[in-house]
ModelCIF file with pLDDT and N, C-alpha, C, O atoms, coordinates in Angstrom:
data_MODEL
#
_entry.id   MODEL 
#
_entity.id                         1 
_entity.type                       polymer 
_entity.pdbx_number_of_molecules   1 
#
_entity_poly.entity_id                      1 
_entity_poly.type                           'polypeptide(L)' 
_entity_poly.nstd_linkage                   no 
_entity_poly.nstd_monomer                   no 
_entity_poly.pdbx_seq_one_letter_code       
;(UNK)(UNK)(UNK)(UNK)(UNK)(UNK)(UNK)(UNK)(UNK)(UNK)(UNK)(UNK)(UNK)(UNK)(UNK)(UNK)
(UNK)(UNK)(UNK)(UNK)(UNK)(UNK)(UNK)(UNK)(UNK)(UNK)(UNK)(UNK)(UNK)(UNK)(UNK)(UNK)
(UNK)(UNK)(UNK)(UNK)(UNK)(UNK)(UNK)(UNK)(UNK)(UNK)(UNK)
;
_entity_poly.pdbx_seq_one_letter_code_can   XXXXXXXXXXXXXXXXXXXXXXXXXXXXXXXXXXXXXXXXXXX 
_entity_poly.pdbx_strand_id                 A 
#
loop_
_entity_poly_seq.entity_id 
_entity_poly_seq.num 
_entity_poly_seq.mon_id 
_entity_poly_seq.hetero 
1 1  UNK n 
1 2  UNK n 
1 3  UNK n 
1 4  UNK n 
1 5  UNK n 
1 6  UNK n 
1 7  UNK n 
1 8  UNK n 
1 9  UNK n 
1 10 UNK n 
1 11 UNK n 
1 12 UNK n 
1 13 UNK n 
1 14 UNK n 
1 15 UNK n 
1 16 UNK n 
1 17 UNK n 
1 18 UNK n 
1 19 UNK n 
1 20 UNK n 
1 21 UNK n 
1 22 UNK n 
1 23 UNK n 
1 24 UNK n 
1 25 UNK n 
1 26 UNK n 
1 27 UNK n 
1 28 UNK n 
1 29 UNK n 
1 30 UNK n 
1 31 UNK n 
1 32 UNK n 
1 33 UNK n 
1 34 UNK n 
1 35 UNK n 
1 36 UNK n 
1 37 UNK n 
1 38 UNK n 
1 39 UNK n 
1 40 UNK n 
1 41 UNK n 
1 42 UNK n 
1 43 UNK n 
#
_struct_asym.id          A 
_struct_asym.entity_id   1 
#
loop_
_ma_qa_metric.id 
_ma_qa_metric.mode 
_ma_qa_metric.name 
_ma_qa_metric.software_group_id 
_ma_qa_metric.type 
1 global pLDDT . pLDDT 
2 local  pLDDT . pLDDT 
#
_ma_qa_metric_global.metric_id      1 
_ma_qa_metric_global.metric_value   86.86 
_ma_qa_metric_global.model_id       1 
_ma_qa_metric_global.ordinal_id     1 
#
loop_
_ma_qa_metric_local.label_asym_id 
_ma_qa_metric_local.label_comp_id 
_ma_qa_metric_local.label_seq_id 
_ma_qa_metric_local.metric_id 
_ma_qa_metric_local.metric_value 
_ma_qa_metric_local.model_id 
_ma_qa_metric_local.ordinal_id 
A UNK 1  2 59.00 1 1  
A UNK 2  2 59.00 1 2  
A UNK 3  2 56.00 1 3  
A UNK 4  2 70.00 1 4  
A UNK 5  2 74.00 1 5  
A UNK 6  2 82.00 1 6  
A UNK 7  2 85.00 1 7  
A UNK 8  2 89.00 1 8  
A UNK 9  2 92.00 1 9  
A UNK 10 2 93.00 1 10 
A UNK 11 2 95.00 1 11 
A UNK 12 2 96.00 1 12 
A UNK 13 2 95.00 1 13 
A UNK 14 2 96.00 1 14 
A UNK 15 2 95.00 1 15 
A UNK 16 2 92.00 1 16 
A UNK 17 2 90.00 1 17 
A UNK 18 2 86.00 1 18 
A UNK 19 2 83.00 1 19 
A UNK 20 2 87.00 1 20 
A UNK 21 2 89.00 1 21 
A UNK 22 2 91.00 1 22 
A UNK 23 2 92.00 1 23 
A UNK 24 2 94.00 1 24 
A UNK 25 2 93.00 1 25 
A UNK 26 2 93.00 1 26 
A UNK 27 2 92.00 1 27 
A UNK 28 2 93.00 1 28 
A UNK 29 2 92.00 1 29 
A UNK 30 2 92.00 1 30 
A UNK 31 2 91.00 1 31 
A UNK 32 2 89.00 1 32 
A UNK 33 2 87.00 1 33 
A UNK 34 2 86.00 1 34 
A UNK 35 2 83.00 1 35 
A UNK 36 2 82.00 1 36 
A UNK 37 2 84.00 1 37 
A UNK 38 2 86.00 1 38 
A UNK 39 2 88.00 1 39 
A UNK 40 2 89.00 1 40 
A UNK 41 2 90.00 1 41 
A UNK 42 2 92.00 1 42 
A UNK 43 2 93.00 1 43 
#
loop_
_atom_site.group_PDB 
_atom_site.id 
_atom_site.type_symbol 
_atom_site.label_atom_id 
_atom_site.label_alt_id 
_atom_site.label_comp_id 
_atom_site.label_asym_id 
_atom_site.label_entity_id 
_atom_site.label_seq_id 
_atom_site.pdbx_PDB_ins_code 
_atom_site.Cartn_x 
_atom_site.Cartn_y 
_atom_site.Cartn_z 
_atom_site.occupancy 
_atom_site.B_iso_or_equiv 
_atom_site.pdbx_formal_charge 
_atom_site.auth_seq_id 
_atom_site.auth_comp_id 
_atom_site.auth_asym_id 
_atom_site.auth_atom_id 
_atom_site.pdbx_PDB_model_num 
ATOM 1   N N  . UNK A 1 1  ? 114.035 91.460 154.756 1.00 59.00 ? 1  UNK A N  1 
ATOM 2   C CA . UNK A 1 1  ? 112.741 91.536 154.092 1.00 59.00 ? 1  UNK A CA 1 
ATOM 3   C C  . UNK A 1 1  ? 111.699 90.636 154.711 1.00 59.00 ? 1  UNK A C  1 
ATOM 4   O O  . UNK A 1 1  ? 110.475 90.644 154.582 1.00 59.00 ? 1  UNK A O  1 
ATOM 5   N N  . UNK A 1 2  ? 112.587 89.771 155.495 1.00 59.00 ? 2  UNK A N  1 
ATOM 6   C CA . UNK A 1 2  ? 111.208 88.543 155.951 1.00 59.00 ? 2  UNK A CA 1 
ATOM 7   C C  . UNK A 1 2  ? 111.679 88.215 157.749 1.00 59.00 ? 2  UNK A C  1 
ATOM 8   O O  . UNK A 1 2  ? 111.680 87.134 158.338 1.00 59.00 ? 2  UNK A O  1 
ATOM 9   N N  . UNK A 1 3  ? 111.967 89.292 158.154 1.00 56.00 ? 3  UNK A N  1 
ATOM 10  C CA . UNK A 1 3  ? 112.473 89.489 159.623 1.00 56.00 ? 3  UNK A CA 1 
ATOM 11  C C  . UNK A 1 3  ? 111.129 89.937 160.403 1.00 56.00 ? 3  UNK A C  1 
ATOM 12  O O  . UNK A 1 3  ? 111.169 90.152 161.614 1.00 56.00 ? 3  UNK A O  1 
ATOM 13  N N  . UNK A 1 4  ? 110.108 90.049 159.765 1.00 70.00 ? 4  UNK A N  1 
ATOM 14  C CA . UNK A 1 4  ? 109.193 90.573 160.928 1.00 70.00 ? 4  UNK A CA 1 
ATOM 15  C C  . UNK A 1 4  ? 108.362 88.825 161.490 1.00 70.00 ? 4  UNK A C  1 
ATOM 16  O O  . UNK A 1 4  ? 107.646 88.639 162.474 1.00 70.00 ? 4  UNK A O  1 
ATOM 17  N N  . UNK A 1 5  ? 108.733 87.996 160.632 1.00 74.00 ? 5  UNK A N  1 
ATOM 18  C CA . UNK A 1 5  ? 108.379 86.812 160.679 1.00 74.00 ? 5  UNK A CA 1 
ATOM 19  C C  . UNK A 1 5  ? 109.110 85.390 161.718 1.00 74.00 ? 5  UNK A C  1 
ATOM 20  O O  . UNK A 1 5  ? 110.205 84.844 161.582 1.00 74.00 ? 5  UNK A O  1 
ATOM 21  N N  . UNK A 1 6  ? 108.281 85.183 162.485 1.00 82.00 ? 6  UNK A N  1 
ATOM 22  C CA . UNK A 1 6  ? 109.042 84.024 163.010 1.00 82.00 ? 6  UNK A CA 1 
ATOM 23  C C  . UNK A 1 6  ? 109.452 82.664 162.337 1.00 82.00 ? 6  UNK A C  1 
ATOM 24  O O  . UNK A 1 6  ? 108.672 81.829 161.878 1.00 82.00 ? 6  UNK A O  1 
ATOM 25  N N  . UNK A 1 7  ? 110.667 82.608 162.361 1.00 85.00 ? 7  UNK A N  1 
ATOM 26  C CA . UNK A 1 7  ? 110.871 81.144 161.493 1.00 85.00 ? 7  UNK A CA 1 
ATOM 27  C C  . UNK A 1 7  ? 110.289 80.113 162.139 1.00 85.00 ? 7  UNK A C  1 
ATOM 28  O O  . UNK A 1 7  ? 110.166 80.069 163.363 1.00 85.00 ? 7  UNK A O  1 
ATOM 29  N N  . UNK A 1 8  ? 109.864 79.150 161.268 1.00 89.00 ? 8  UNK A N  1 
ATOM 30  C CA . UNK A 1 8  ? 109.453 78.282 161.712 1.00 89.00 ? 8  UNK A CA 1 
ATOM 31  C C  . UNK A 1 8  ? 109.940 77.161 161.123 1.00 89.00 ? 8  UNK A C  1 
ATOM 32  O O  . UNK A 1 8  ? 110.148 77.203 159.910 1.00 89.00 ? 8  UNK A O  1 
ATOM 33  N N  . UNK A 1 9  ? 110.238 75.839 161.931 1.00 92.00 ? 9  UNK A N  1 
ATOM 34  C CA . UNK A 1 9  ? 111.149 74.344 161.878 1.00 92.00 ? 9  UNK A CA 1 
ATOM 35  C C  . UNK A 1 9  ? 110.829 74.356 160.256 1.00 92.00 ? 9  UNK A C  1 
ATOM 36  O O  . UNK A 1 9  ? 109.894 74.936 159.704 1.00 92.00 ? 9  UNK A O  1 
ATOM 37  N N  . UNK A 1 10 ? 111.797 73.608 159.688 1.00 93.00 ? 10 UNK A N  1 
ATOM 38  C CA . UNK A 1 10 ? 111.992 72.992 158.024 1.00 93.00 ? 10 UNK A CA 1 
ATOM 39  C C  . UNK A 1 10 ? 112.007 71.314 158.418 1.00 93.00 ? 10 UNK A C  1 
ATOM 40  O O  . UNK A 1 10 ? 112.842 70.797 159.160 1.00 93.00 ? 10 UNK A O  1 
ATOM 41  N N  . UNK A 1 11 ? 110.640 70.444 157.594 1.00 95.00 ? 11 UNK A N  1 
ATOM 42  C CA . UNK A 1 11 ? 111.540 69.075 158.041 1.00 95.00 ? 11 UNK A CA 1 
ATOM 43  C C  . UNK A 1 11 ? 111.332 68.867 156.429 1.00 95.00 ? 11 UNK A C  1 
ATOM 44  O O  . UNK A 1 11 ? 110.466 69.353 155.701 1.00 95.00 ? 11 UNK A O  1 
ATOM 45  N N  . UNK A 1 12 ? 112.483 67.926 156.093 1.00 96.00 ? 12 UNK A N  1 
ATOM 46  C CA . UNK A 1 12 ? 112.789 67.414 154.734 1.00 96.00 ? 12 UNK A CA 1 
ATOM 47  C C  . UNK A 1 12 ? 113.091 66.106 154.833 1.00 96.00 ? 12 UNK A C  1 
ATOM 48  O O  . UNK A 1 12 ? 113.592 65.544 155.807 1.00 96.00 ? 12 UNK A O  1 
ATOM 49  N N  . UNK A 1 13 ? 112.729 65.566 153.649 1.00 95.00 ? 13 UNK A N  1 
ATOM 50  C CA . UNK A 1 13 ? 112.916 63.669 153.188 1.00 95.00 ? 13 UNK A CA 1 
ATOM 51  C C  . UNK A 1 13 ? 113.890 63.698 152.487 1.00 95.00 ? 13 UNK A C  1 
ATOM 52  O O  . UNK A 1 13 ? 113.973 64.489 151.548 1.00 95.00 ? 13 UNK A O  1 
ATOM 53  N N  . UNK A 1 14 ? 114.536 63.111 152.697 1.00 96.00 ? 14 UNK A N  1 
ATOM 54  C CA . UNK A 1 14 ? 116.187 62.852 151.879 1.00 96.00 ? 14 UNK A CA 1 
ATOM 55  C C  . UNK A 1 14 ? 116.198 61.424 151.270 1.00 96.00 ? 14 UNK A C  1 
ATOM 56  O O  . UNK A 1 14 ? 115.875 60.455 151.957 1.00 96.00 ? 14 UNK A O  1 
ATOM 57  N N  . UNK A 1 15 ? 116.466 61.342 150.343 1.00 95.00 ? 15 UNK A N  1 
ATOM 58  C CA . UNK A 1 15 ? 117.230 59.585 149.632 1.00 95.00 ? 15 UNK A CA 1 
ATOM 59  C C  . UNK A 1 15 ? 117.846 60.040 148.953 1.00 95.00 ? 15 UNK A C  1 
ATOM 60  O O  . UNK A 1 15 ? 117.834 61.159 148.440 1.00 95.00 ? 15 UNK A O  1 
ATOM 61  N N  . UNK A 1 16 ? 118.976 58.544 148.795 1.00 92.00 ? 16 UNK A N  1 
ATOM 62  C CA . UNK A 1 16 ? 119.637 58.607 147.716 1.00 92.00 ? 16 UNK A CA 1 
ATOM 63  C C  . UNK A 1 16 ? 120.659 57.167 147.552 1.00 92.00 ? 16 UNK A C  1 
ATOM 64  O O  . UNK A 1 16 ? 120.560 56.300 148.421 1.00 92.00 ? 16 UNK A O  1 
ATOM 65  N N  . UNK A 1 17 ? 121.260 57.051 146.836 1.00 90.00 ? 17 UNK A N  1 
ATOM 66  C CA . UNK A 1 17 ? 121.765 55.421 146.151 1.00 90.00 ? 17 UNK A CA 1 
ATOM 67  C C  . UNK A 1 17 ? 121.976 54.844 147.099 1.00 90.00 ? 17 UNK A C  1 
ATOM 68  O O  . UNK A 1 17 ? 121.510 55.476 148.047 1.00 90.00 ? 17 UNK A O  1 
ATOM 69  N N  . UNK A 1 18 ? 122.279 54.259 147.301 1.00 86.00 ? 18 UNK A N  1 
ATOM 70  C CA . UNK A 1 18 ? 123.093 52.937 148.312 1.00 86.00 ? 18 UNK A CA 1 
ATOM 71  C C  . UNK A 1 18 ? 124.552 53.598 148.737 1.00 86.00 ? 18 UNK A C  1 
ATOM 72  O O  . UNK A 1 18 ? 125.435 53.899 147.933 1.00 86.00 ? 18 UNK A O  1 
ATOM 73  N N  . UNK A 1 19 ? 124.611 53.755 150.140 1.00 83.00 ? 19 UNK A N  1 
ATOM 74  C CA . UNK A 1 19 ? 126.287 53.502 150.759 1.00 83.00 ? 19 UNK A CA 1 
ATOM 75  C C  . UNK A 1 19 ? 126.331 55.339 150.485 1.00 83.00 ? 19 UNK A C  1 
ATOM 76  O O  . UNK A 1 19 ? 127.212 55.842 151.183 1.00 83.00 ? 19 UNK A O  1 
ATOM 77  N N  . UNK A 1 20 ? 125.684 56.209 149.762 1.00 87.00 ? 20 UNK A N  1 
ATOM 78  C CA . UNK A 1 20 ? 126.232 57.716 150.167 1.00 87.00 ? 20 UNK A CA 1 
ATOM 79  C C  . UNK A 1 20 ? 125.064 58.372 151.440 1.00 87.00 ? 20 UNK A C  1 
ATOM 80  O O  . UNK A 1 20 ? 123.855 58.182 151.572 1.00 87.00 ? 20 UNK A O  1 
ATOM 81  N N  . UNK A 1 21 ? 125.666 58.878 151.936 1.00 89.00 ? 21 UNK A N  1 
ATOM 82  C CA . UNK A 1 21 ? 125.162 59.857 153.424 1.00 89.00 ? 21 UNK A CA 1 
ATOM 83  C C  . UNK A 1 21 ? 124.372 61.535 152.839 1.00 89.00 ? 21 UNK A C  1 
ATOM 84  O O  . UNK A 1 21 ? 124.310 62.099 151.746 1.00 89.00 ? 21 UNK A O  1 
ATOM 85  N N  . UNK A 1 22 ? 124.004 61.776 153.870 1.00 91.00 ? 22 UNK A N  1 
ATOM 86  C CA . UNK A 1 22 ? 123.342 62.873 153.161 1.00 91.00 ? 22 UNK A CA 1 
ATOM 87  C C  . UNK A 1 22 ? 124.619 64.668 153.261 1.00 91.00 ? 22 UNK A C  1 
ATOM 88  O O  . UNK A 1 22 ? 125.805 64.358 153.371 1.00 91.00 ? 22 UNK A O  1 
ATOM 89  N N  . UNK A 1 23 ? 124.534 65.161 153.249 1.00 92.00 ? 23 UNK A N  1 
ATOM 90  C CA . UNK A 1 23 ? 125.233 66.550 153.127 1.00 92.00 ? 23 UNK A CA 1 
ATOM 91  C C  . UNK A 1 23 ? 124.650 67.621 153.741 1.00 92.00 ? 23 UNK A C  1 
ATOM 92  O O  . UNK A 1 23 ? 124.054 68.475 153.084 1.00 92.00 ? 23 UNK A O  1 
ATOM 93  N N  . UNK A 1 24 ? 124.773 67.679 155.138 1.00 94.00 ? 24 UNK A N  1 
ATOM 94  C CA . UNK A 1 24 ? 123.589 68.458 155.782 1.00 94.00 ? 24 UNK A CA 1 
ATOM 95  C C  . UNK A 1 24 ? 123.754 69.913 155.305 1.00 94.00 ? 24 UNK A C  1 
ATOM 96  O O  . UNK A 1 24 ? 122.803 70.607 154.944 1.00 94.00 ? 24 UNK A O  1 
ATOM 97  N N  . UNK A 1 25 ? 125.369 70.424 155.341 1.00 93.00 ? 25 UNK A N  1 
ATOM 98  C CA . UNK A 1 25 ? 125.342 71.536 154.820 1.00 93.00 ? 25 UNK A CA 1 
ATOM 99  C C  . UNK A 1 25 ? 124.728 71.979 153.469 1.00 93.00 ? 25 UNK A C  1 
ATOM 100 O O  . UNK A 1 25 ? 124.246 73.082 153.207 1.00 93.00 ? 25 UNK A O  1 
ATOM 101 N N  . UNK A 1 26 ? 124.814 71.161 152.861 1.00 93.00 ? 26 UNK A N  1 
ATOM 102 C CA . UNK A 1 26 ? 124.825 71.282 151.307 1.00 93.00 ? 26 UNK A CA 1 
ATOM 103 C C  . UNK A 1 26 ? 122.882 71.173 151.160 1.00 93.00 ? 26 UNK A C  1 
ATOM 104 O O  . UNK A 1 26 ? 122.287 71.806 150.288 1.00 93.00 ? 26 UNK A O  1 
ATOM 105 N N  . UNK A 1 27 ? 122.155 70.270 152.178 1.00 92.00 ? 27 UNK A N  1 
ATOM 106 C CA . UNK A 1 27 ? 120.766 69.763 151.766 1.00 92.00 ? 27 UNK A CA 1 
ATOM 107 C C  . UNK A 1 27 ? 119.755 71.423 152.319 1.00 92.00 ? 27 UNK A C  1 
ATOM 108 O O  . UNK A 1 27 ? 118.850 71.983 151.700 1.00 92.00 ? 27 UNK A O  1 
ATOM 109 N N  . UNK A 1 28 ? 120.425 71.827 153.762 1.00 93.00 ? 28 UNK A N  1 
ATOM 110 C CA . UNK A 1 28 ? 119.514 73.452 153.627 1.00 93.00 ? 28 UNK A CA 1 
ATOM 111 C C  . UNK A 1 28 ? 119.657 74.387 152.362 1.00 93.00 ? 28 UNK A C  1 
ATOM 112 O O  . UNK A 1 28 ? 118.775 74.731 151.575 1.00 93.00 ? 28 UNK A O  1 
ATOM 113 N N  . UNK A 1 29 ? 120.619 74.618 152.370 1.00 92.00 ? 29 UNK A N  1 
ATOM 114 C CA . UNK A 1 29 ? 121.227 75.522 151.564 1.00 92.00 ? 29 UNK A CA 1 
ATOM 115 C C  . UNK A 1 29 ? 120.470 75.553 149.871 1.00 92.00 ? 29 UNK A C  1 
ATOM 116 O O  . UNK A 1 29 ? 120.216 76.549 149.194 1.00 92.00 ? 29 UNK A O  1 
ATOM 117 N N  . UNK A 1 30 ? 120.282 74.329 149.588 1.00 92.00 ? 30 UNK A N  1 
ATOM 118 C CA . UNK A 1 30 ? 119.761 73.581 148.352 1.00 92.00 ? 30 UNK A CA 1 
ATOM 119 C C  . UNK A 1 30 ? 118.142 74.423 148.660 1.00 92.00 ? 30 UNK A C  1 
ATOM 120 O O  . UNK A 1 30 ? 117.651 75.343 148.006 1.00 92.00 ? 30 UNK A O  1 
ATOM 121 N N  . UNK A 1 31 ? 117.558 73.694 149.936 1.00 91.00 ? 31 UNK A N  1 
ATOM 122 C CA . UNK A 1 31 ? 116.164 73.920 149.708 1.00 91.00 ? 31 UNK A CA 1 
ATOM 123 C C  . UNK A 1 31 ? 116.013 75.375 150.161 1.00 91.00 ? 31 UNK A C  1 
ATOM 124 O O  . UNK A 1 31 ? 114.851 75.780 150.161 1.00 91.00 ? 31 UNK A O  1 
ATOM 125 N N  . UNK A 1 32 ? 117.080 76.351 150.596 1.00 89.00 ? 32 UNK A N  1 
ATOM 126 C CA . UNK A 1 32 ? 116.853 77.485 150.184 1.00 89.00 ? 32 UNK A CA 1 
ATOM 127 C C  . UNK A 1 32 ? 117.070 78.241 149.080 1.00 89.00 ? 32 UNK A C  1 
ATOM 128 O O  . UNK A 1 32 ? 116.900 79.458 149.001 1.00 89.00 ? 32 UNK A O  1 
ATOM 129 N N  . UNK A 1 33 ? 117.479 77.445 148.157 1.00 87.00 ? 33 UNK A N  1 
ATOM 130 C CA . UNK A 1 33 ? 117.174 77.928 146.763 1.00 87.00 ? 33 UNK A CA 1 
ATOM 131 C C  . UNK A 1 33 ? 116.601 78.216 145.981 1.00 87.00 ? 33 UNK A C  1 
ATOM 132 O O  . UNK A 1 33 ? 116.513 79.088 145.116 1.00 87.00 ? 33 UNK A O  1 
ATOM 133 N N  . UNK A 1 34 ? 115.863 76.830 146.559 1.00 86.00 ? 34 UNK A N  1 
ATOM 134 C CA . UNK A 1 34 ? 114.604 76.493 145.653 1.00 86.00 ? 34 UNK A CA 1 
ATOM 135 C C  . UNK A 1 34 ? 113.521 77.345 145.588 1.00 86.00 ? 34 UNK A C  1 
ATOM 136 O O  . UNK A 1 34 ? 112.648 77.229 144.728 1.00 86.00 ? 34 UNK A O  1 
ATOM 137 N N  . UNK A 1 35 ? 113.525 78.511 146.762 1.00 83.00 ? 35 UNK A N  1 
ATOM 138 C CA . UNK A 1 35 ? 112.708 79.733 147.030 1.00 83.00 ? 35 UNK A CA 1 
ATOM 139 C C  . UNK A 1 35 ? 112.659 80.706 145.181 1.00 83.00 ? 35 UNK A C  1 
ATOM 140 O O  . UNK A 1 35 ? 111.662 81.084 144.564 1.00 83.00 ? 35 UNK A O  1 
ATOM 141 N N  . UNK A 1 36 ? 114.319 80.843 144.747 1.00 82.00 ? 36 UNK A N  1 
ATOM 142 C CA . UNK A 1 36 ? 114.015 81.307 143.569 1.00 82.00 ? 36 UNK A CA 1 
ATOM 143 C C  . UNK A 1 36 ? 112.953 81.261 142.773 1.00 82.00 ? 36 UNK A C  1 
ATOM 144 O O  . UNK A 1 36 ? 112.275 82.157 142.270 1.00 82.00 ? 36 UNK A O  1 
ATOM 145 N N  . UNK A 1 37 ? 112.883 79.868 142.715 1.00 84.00 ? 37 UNK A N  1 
ATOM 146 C CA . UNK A 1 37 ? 111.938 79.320 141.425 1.00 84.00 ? 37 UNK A CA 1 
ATOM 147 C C  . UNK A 1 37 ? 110.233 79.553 142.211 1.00 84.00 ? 37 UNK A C  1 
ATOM 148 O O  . UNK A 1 37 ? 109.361 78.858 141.689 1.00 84.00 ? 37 UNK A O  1 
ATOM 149 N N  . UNK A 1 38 ? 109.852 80.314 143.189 1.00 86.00 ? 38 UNK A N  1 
ATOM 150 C CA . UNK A 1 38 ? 108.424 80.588 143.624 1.00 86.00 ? 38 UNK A CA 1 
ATOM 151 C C  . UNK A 1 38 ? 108.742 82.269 142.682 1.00 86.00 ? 38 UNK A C  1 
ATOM 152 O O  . UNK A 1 38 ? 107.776 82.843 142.178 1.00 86.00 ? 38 UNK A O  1 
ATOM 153 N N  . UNK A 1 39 ? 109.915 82.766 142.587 1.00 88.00 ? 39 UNK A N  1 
ATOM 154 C CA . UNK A 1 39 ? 110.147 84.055 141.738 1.00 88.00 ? 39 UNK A CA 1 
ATOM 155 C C  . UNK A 1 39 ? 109.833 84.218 140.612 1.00 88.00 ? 39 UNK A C  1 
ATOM 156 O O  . UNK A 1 39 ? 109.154 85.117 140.116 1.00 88.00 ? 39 UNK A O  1 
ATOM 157 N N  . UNK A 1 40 ? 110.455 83.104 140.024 1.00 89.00 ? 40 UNK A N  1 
ATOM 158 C CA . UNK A 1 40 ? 110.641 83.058 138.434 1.00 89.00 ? 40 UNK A CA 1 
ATOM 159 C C  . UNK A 1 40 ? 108.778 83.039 138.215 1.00 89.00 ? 40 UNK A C  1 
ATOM 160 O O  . UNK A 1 40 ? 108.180 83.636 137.320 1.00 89.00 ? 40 UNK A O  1 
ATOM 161 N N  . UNK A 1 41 ? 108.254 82.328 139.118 1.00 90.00 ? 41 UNK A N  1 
ATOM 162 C CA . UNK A 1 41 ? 106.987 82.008 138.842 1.00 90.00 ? 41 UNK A CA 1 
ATOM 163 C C  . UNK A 1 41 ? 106.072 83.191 138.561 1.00 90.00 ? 41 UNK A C  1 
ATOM 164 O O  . UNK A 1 41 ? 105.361 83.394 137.577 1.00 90.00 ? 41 UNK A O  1 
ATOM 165 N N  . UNK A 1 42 ? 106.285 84.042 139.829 1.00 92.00 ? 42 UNK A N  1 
ATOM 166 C CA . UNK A 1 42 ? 105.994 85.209 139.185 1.00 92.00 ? 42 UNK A CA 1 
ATOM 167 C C  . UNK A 1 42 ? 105.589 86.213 138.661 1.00 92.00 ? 42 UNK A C  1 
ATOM 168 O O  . UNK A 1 42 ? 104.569 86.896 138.568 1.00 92.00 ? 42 UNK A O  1 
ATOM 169 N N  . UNK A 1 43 ? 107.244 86.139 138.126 1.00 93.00 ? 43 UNK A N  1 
ATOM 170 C CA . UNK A 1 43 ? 107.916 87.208 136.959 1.00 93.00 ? 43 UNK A CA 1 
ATOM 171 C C  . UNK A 1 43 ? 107.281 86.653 135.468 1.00 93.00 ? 43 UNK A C  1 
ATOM 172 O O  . UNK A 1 43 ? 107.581 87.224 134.419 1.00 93.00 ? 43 UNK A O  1 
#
């Protein structure tokens, strides 16, 4: 649906407590989620 489009770079700010690392797999994946909620908006 969004293939006629060139992707373009994602940069993101990460924190979090003391002494844990970030989850690279887990941190895209997240902010491609977050696409939903531009849906819900809306609907």
């Amino acid at each position: 649906g969004e293939s006629r489009r060139k992707p373009r770079v994602l940069w993101l700010w990460w924190h979090g407590p003391e002494g844990t690392t970030p989850d690279l797999d887990l941190i895209w994946r997240s902010y491609a989620g977050r696409f939903d909620l531009e849906h819900t908006f809306r609907f």
